[in-house]
PDB file of N, CA and C in Angstrom:
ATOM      1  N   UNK A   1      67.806   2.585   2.086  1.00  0.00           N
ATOM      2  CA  UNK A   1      66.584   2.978   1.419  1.00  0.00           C
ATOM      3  C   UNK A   1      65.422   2.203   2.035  1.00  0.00           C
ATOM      4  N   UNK A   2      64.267   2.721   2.147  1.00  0.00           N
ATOM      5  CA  UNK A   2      63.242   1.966   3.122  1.00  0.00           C
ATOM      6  C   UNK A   2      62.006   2.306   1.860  1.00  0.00           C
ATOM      7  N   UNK A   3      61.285   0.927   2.044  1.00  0.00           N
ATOM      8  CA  UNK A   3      60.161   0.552   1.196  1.00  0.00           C
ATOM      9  C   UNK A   3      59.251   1.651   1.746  1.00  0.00           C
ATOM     10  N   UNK A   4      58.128   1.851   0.743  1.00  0.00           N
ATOM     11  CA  UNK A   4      57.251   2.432   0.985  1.00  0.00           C
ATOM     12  C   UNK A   4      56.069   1.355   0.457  1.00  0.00           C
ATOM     13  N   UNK A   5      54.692   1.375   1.983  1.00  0.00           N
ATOM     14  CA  UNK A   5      53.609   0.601   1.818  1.00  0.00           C
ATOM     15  C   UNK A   5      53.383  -0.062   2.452  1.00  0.00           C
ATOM     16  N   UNK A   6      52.032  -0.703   2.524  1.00  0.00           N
ATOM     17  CA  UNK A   6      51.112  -1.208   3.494  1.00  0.00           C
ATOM     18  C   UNK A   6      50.940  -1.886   4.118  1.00  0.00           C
ATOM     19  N   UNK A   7      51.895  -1.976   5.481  1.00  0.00           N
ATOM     20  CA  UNK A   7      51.391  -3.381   6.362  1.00  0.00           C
ATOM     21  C   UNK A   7      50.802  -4.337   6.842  1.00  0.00           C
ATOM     22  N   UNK A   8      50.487  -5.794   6.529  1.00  0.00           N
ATOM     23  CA  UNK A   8      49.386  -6.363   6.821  1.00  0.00           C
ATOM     24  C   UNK A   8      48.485  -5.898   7.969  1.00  0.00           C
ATOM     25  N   UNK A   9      48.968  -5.351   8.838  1.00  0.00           N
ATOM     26  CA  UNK A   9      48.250  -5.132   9.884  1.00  0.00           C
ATOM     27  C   UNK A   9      47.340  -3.834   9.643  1.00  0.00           C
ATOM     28  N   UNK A  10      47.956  -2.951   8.671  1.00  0.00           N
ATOM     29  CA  UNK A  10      47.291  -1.942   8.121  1.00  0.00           C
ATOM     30  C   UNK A  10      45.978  -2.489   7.102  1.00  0.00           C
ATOM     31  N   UNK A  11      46.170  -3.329   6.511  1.00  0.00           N
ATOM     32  CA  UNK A  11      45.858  -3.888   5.435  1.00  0.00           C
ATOM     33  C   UNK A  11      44.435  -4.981   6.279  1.00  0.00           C
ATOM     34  N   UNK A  12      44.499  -5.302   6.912  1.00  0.00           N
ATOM     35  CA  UNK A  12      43.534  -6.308   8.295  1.00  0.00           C
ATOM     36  C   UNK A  12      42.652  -5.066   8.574  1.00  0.00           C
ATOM     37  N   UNK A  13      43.363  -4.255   9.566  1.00  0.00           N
ATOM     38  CA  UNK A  13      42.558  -3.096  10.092  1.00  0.00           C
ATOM     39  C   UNK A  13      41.449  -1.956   8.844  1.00  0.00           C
ATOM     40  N   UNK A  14      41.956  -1.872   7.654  1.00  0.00           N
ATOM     41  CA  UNK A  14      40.709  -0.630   6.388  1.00  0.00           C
ATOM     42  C   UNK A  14      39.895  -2.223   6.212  1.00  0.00           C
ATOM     43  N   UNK A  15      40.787  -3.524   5.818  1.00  0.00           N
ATOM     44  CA  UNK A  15      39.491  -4.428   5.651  1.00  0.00           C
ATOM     45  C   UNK A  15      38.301  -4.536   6.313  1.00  0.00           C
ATOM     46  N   UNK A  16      38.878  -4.288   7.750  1.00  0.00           N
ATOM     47  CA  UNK A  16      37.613  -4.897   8.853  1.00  0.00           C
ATOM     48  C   UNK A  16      37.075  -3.645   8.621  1.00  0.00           C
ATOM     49  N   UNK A  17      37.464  -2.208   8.097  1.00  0.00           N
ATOM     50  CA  UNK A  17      36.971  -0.978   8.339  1.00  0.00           C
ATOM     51  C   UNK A  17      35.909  -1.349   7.551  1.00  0.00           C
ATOM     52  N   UNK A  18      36.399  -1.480   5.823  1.00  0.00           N
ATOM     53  CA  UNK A  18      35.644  -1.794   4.991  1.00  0.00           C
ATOM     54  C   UNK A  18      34.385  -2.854   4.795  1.00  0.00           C
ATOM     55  N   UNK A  19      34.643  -3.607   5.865  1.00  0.00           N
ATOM     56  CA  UNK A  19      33.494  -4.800   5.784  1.00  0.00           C
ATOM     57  C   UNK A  19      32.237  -3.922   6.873  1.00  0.00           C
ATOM     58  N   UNK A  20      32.721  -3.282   7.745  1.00  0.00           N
ATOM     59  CA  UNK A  20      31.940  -2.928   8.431  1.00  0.00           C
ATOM     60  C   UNK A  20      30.526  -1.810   7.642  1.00  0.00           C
ATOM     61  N   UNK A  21      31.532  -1.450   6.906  1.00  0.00           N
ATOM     62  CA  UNK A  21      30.549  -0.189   6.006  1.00  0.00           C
ATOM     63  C   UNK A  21      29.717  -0.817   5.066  1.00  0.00           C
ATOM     64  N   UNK A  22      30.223  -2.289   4.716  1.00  0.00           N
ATOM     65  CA  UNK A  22      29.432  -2.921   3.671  1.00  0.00           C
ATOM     66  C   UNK A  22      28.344  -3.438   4.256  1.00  0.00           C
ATOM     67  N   UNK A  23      28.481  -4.120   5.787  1.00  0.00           N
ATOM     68  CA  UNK A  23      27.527  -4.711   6.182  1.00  0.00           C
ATOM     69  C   UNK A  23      25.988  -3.480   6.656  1.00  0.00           C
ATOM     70  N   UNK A  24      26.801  -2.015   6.975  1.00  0.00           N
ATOM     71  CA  UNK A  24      25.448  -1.338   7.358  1.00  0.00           C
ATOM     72  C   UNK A  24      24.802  -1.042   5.529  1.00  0.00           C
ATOM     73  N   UNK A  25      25.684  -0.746   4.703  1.00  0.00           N
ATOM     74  CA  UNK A  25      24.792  -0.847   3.535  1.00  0.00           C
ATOM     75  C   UNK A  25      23.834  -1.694   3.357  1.00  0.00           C
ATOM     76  N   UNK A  26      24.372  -3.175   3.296  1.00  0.00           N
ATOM     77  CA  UNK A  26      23.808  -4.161   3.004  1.00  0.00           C
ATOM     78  C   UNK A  26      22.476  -4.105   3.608  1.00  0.00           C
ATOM     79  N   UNK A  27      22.386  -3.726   5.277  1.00  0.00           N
ATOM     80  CA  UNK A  27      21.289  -3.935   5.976  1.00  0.00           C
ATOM     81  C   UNK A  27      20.158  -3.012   5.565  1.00  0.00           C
ATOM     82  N   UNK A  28      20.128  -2.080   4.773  1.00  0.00           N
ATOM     83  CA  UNK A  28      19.367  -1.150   4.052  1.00  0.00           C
ATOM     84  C   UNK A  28      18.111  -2.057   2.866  1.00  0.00           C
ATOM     85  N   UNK A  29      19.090  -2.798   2.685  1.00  0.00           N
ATOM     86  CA  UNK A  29      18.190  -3.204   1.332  1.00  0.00           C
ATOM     87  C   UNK A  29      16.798  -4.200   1.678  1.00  0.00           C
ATOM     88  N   UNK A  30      16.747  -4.552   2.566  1.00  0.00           N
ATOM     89  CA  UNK A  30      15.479  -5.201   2.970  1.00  0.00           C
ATOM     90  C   UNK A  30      14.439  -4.287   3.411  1.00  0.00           C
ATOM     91  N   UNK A  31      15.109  -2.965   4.170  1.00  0.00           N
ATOM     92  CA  UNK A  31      13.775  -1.715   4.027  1.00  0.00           C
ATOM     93  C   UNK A  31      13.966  -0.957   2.830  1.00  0.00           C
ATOM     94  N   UNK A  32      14.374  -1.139   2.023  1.00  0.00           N
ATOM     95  CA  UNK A  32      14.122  -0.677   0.675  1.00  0.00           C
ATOM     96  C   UNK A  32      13.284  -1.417  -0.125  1.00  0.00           C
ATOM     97  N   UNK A  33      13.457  -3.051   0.028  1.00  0.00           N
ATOM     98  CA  UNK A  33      12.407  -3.749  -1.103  1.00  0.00           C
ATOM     99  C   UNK A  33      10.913  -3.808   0.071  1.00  0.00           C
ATOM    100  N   UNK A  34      11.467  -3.744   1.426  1.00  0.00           N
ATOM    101  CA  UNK A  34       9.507  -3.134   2.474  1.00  0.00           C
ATOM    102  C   UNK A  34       8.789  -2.252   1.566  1.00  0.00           C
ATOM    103  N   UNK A  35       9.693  -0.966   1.536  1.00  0.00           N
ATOM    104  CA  UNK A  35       9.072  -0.053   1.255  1.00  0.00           C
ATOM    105  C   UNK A  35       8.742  -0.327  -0.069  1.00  0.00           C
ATOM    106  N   UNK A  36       9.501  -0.658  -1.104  1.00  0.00           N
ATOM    107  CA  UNK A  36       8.737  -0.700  -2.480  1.00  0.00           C
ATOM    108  C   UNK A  36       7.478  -1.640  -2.451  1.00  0.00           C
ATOM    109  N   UNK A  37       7.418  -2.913  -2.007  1.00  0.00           N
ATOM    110  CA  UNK A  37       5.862  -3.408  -1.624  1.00  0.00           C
ATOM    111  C   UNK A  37       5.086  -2.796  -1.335  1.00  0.00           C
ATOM    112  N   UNK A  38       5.234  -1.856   0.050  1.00  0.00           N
ATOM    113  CA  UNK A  38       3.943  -1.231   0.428  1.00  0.00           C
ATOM    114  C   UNK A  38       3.827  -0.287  -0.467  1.00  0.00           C
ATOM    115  N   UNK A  39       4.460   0.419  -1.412  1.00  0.00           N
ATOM    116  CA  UNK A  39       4.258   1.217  -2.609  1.00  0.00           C
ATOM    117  C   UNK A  39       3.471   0.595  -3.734  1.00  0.00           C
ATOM    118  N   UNK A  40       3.498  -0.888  -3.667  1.00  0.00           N
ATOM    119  CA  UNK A  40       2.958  -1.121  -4.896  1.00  0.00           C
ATOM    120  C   UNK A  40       1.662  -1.889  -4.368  1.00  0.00           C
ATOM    121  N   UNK A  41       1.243  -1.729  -3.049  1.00  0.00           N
ATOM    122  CA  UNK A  41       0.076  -2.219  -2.558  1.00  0.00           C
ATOM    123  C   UNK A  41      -0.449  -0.988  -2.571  1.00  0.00           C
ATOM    124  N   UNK A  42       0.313   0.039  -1.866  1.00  0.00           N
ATOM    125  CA  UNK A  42      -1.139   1.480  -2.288  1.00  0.00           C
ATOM    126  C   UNK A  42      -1.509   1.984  -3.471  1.00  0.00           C
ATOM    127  N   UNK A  43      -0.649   1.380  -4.448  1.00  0.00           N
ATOM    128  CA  UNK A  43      -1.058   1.934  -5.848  1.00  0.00           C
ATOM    129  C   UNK A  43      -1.854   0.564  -6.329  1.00  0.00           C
ATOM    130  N   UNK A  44      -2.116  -0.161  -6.045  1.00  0.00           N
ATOM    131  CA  UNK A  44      -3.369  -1.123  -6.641  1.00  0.00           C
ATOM    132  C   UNK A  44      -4.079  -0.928  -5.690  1.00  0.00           C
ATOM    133  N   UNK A  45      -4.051  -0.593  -4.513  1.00  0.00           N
ATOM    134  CA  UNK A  45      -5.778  -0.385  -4.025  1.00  0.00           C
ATOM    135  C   UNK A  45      -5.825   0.710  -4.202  1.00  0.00           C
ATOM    136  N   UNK A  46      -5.492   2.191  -4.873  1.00  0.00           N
ATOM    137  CA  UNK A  46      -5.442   3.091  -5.294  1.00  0.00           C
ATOM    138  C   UNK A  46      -6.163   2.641  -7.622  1.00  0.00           C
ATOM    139  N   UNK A  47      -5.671   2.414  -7.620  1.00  0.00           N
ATOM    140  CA  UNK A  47      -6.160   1.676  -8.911  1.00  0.00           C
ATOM    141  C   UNK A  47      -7.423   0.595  -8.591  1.00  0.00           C
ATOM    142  N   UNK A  48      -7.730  -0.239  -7.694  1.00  0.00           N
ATOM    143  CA  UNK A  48      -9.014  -1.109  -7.705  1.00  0.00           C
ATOM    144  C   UNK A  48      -9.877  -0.344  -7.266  1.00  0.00           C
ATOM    145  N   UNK A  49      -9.667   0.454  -6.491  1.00  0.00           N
ATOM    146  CA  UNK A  49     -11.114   1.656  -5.990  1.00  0.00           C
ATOM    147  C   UNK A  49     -11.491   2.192  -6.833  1.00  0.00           C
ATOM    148  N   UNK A  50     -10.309   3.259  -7.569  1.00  0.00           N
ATOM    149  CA  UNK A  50     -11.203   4.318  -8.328  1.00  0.00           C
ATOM    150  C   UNK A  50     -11.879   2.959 -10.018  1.00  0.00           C
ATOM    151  N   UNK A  51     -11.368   1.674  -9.984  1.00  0.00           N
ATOM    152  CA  UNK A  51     -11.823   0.908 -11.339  1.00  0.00           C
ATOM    153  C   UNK A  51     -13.789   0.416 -10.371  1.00  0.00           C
ATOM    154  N   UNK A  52     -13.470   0.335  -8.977  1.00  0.00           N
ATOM    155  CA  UNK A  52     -14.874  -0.098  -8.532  1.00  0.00           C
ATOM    156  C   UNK A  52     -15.683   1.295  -8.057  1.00  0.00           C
ATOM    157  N   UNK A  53     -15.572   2.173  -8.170  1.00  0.00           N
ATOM    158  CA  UNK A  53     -15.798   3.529  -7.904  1.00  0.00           C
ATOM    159  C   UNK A  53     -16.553   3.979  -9.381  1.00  0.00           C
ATOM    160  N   UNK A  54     -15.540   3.436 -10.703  1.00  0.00           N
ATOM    161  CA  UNK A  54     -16.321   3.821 -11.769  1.00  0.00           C
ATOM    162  C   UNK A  54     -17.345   2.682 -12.194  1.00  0.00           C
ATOM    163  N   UNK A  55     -17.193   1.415 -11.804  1.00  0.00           N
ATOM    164  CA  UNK A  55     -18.388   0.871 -12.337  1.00  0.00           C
ATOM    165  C   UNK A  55     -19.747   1.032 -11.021  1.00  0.00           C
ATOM    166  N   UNK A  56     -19.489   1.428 -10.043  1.00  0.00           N
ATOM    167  CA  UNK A  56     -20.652   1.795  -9.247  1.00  0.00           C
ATOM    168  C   UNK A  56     -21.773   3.259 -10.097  1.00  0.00           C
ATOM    169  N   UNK A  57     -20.427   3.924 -10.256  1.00  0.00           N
ATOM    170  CA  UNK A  57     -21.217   5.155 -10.981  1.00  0.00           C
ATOM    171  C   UNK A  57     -21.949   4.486 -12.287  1.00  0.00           C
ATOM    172  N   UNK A  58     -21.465   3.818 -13.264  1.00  0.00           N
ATOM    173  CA  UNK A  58     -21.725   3.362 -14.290  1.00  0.00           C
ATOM    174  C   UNK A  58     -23.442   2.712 -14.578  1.00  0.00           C
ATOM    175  N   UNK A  59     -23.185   2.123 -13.072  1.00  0.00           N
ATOM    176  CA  UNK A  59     -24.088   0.808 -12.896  1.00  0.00           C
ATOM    177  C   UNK A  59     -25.253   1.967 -12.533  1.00  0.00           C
ATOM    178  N   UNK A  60     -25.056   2.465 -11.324  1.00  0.00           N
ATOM    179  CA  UNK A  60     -26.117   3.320 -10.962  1.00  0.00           C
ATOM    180  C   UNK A  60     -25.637   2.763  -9.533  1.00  0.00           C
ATOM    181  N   UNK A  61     -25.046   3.525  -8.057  1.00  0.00           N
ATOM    182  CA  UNK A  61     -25.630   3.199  -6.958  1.00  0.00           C
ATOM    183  C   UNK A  61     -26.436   2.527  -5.982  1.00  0.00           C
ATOM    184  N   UNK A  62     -26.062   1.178  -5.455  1.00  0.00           N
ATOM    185  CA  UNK A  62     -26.722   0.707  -5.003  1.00  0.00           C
ATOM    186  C   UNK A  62     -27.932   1.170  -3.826  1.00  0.00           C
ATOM    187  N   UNK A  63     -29.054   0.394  -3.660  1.00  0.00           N
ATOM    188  CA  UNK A  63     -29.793   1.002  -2.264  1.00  0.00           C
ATOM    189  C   UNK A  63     -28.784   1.117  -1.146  1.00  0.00           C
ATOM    190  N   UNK A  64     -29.531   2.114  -0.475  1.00  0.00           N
ATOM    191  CA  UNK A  64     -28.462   1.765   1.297  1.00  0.00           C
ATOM    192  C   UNK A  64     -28.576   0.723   1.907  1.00  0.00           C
ATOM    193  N   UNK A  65     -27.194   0.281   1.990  1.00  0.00           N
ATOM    194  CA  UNK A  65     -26.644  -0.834   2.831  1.00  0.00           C
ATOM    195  C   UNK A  65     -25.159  -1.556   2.306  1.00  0.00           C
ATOM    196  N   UNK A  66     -24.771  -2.261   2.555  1.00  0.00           N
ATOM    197  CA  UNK A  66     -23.470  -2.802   2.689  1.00  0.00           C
ATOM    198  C   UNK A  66     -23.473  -3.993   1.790  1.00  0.00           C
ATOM    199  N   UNK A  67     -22.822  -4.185   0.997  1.00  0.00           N
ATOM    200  CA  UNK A  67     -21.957  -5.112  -0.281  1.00  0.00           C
ATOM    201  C   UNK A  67     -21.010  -5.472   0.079  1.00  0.00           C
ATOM    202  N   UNK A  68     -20.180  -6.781  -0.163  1.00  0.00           N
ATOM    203  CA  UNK A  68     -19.073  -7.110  -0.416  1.00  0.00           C
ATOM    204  C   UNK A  68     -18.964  -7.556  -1.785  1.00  0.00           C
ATOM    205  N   UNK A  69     -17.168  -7.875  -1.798  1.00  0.00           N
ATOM    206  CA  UNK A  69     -16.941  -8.638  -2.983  1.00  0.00           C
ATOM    207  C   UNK A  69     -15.412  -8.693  -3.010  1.00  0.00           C
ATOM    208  N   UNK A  70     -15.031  -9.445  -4.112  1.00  0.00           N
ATOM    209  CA  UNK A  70     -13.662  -9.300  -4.342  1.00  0.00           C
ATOM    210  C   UNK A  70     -13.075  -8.750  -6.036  1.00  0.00           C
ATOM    211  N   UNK A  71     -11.886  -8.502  -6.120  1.00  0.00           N
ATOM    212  CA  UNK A  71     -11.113  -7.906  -6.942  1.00  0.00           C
ATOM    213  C   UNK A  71     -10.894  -9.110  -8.096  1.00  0.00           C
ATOM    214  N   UNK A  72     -10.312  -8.936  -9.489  1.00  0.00           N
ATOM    215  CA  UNK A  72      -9.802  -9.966  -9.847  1.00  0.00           C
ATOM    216  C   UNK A  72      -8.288 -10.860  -9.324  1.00  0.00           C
ATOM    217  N   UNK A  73      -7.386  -9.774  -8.414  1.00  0.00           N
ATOM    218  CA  UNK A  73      -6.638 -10.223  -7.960  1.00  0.00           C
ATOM    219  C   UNK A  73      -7.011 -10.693  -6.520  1.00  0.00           C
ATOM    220  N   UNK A  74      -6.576 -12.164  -5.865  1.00  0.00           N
ATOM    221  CA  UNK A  74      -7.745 -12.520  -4.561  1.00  0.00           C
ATOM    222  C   UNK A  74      -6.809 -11.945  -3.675  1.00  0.00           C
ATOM    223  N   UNK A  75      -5.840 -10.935  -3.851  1.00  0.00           N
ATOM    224  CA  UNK A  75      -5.008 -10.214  -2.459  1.00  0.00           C
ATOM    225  C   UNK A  75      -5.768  -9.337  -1.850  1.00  0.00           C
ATOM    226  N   UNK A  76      -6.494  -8.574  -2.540  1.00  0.00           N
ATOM    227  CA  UNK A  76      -7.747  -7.753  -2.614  1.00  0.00           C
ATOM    228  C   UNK A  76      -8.901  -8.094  -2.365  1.00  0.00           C
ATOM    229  N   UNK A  77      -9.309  -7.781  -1.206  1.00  0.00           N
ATOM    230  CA  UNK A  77     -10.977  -7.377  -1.392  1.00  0.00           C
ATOM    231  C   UNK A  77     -11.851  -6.454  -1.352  1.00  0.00           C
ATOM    232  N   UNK A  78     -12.882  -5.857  -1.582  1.00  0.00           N
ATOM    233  CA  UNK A  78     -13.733  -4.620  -1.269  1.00  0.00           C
ATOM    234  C   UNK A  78     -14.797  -4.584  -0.635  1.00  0.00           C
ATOM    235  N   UNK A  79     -15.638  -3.594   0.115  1.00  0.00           N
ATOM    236  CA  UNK A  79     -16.610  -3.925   0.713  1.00  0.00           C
ATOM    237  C   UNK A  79     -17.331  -2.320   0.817  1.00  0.00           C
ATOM    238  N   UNK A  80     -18.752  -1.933   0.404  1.00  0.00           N
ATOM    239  CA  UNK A  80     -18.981  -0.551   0.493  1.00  0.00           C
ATOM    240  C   UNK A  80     -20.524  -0.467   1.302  1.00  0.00           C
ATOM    241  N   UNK A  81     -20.057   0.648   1.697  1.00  0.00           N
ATOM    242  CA  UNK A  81     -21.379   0.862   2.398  1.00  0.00           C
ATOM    243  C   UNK A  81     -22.158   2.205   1.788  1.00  0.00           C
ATOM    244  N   UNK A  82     -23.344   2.015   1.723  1.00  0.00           N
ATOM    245  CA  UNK A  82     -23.970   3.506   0.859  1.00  0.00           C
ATOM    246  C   UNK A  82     -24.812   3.792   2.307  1.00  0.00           C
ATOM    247  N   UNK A  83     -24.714   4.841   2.825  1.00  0.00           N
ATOM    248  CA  UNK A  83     -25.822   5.455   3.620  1.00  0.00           C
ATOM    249  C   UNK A  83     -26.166   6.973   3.487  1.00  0.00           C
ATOM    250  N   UNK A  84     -27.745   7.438   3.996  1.00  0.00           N
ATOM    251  CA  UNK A  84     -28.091   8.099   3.814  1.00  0.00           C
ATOM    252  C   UNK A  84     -27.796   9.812   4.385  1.00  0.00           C
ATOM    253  N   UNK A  85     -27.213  10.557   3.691  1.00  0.00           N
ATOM    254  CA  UNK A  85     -26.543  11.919   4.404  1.00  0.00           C
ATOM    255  C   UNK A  85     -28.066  12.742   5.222  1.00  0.00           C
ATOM    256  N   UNK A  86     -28.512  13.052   4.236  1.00  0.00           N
ATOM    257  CA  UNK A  86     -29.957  13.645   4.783  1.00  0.00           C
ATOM    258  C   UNK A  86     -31.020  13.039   5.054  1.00  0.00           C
ATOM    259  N   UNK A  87     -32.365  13.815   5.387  1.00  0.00           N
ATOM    260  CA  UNK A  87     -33.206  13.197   5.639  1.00  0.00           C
ATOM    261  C   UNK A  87     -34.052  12.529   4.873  1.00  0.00           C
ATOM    262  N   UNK A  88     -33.938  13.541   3.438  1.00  0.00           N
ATOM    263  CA  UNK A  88     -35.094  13.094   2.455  1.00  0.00           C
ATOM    264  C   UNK A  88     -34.455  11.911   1.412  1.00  0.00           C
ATOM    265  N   UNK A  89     -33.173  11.649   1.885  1.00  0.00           N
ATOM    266  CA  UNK A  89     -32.291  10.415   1.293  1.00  0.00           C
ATOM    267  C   UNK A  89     -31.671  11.182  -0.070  1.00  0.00           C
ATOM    268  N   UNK A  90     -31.554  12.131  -0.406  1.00  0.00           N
ATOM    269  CA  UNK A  90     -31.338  12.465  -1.829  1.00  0.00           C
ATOM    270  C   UNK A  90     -29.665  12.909  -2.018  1.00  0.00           C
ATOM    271  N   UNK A  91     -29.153  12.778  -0.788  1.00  0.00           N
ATOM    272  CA  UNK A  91     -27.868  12.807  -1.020  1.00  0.00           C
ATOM    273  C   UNK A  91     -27.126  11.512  -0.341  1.00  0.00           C
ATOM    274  N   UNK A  92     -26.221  10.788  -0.807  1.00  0.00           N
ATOM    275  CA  UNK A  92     -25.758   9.314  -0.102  1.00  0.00           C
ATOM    276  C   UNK A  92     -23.915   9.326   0.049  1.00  0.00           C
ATOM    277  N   UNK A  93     -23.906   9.000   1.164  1.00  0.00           N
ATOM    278  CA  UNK A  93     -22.428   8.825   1.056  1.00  0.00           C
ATOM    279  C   UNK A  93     -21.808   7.498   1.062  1.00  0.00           C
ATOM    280  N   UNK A  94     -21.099   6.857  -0.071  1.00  0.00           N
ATOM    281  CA  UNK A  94     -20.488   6.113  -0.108  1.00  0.00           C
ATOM    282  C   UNK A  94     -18.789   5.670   0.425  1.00  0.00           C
ATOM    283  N   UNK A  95     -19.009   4.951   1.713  1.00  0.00           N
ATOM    284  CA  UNK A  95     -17.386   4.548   1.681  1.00  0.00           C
ATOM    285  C   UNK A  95     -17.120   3.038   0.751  1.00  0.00           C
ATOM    286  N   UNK A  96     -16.359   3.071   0.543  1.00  0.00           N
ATOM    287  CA  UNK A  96     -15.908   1.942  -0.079  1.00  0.00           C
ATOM    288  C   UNK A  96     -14.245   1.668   0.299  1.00  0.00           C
ATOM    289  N   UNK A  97     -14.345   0.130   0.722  1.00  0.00           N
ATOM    290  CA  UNK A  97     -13.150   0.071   1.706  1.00  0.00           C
ATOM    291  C   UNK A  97     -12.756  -1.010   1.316  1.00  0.00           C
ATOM    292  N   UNK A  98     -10.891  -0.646   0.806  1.00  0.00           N
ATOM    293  CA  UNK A  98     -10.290  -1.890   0.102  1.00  0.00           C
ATOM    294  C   UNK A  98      -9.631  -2.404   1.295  1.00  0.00           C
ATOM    295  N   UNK A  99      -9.282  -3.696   1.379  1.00  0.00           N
ATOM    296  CA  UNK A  99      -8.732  -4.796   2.393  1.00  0.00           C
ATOM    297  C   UNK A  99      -7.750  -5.846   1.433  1.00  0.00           C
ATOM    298  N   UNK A 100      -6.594  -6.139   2.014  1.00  0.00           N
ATOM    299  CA  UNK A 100      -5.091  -6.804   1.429  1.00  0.00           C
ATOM    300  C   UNK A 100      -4.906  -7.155   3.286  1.00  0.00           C
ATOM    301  N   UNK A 101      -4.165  -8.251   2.962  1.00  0.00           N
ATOM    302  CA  UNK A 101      -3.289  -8.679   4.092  1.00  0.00           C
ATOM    303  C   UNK A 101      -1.572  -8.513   3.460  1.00  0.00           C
ATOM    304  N   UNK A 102      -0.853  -8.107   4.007  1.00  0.00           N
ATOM    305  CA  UNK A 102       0.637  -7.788   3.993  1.00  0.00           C
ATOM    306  C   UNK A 102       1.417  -7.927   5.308  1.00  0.00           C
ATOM    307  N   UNK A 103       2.389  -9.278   5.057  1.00  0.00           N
ATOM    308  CA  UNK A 103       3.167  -9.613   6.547  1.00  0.00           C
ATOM    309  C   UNK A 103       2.358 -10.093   7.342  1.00  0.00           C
ATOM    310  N   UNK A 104       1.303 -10.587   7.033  1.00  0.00           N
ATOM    311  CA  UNK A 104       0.153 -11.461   8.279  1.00  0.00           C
ATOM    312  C   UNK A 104      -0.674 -10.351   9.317  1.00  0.00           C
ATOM    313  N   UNK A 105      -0.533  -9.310   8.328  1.00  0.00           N
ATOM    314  CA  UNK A 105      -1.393  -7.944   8.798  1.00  0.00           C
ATOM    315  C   UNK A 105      -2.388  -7.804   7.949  1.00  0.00           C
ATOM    316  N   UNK A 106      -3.712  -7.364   8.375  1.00  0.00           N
ATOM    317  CA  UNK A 106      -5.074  -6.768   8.010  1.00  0.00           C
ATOM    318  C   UNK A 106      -4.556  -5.320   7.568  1.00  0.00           C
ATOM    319  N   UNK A 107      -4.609  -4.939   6.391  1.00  0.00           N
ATOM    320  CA  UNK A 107      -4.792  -3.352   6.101  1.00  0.00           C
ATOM    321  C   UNK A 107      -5.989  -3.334   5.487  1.00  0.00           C
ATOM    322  N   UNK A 108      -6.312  -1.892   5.296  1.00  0.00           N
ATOM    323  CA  UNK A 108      -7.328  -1.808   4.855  1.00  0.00           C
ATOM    324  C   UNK A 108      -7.274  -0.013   4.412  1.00  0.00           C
ATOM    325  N   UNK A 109      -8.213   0.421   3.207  1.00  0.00           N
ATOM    326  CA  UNK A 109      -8.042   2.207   2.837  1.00  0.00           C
ATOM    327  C   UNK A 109      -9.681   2.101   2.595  1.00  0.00           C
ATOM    328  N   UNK A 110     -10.135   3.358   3.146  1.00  0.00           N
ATOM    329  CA  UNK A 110     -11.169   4.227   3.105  1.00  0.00           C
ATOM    330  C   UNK A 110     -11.343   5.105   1.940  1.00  0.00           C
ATOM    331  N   UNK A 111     -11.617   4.807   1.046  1.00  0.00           N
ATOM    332  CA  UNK A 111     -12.597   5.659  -0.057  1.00  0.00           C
ATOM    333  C   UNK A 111     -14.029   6.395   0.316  1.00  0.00           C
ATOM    334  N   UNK A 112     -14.126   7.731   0.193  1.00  0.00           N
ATOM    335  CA  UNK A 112     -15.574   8.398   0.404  1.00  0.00           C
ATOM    336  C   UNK A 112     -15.863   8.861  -0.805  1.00  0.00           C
ATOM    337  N   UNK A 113     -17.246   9.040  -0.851  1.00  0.00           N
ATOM    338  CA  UNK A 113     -17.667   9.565  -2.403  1.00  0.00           C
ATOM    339  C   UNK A 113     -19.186  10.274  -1.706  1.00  0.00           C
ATOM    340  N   UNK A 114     -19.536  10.934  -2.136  1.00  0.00           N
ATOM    341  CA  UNK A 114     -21.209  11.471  -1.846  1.00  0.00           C
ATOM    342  C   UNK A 114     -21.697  11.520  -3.275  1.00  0.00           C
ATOM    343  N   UNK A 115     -23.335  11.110  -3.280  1.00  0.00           N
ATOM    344  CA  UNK A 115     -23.570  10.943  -4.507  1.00  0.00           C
ATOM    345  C   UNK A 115     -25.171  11.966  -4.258  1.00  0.00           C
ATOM    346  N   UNK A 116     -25.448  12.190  -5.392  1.00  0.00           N
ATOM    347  CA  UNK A 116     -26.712  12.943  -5.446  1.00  0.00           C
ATOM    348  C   UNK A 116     -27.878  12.236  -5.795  1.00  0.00           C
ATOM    349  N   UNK A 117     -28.504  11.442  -5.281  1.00  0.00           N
ATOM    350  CA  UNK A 117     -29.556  10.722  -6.044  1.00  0.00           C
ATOM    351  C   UNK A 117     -30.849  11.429  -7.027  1.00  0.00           C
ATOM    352  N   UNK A 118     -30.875  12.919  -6.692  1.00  0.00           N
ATOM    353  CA  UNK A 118     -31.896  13.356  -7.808  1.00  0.00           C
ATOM    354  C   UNK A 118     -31.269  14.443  -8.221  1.00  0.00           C
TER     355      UNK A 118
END
């Protein structure tokens, strides 16, 4: 009568199979928590624009020219420029441009708005 089952050498060889599959999983998860950062950096400069977008409207539009400032969080900063679309100045386009450093990189997003001054 002869045993039935798994030879160490069988048993060595699905391990190493098995470690191998664990290690390409494993290597996944560091571009998975990348990507969730840069997800949660475009959704707060997605959230600090349109919160500095509504107190510009609020306030009233600055003259043309260029502002800075910062956010309450200091990862963030903003900076907008109002200039004039036409000639008679009565229409203005505002960019307003959020800036974060991530990984020892400069990013930065472009907000446009046109405003009607009369």
């Amino acid at each position: 009568m002869m045993r039935r089952g798994f030879t160490l050498i069988e048993m060595v060889i699905s391990l190493a199979i098995l470690a191998i599959g664990l290690l390409g999983i494993l290597s996944l998860f560091p571009i998975g928590f990348d990507a969730a950062r840069r997800s949660v950096n475009d959704t707060q400069v997605a959230i600090y624009s349109h919160e500095k977008l509504e107190q510009l409207r609020n306030a009233g539009f600055p003259a043309i020219g260029v502002t800075t400032g910062a956010f309450s969080d200091p990862y963030y900063s903003w900076s907008q420029r109002v200039s004039a679309v036409d000639s008679a100045g009565a229409l203005r386009q505002v960019d307003l441009t959020v800036s974060w450093q991530y990984r020892n990189r400069n990013n930065q997003q472009v907000f446009t708005t046109y405003v009607a001054t009369r």
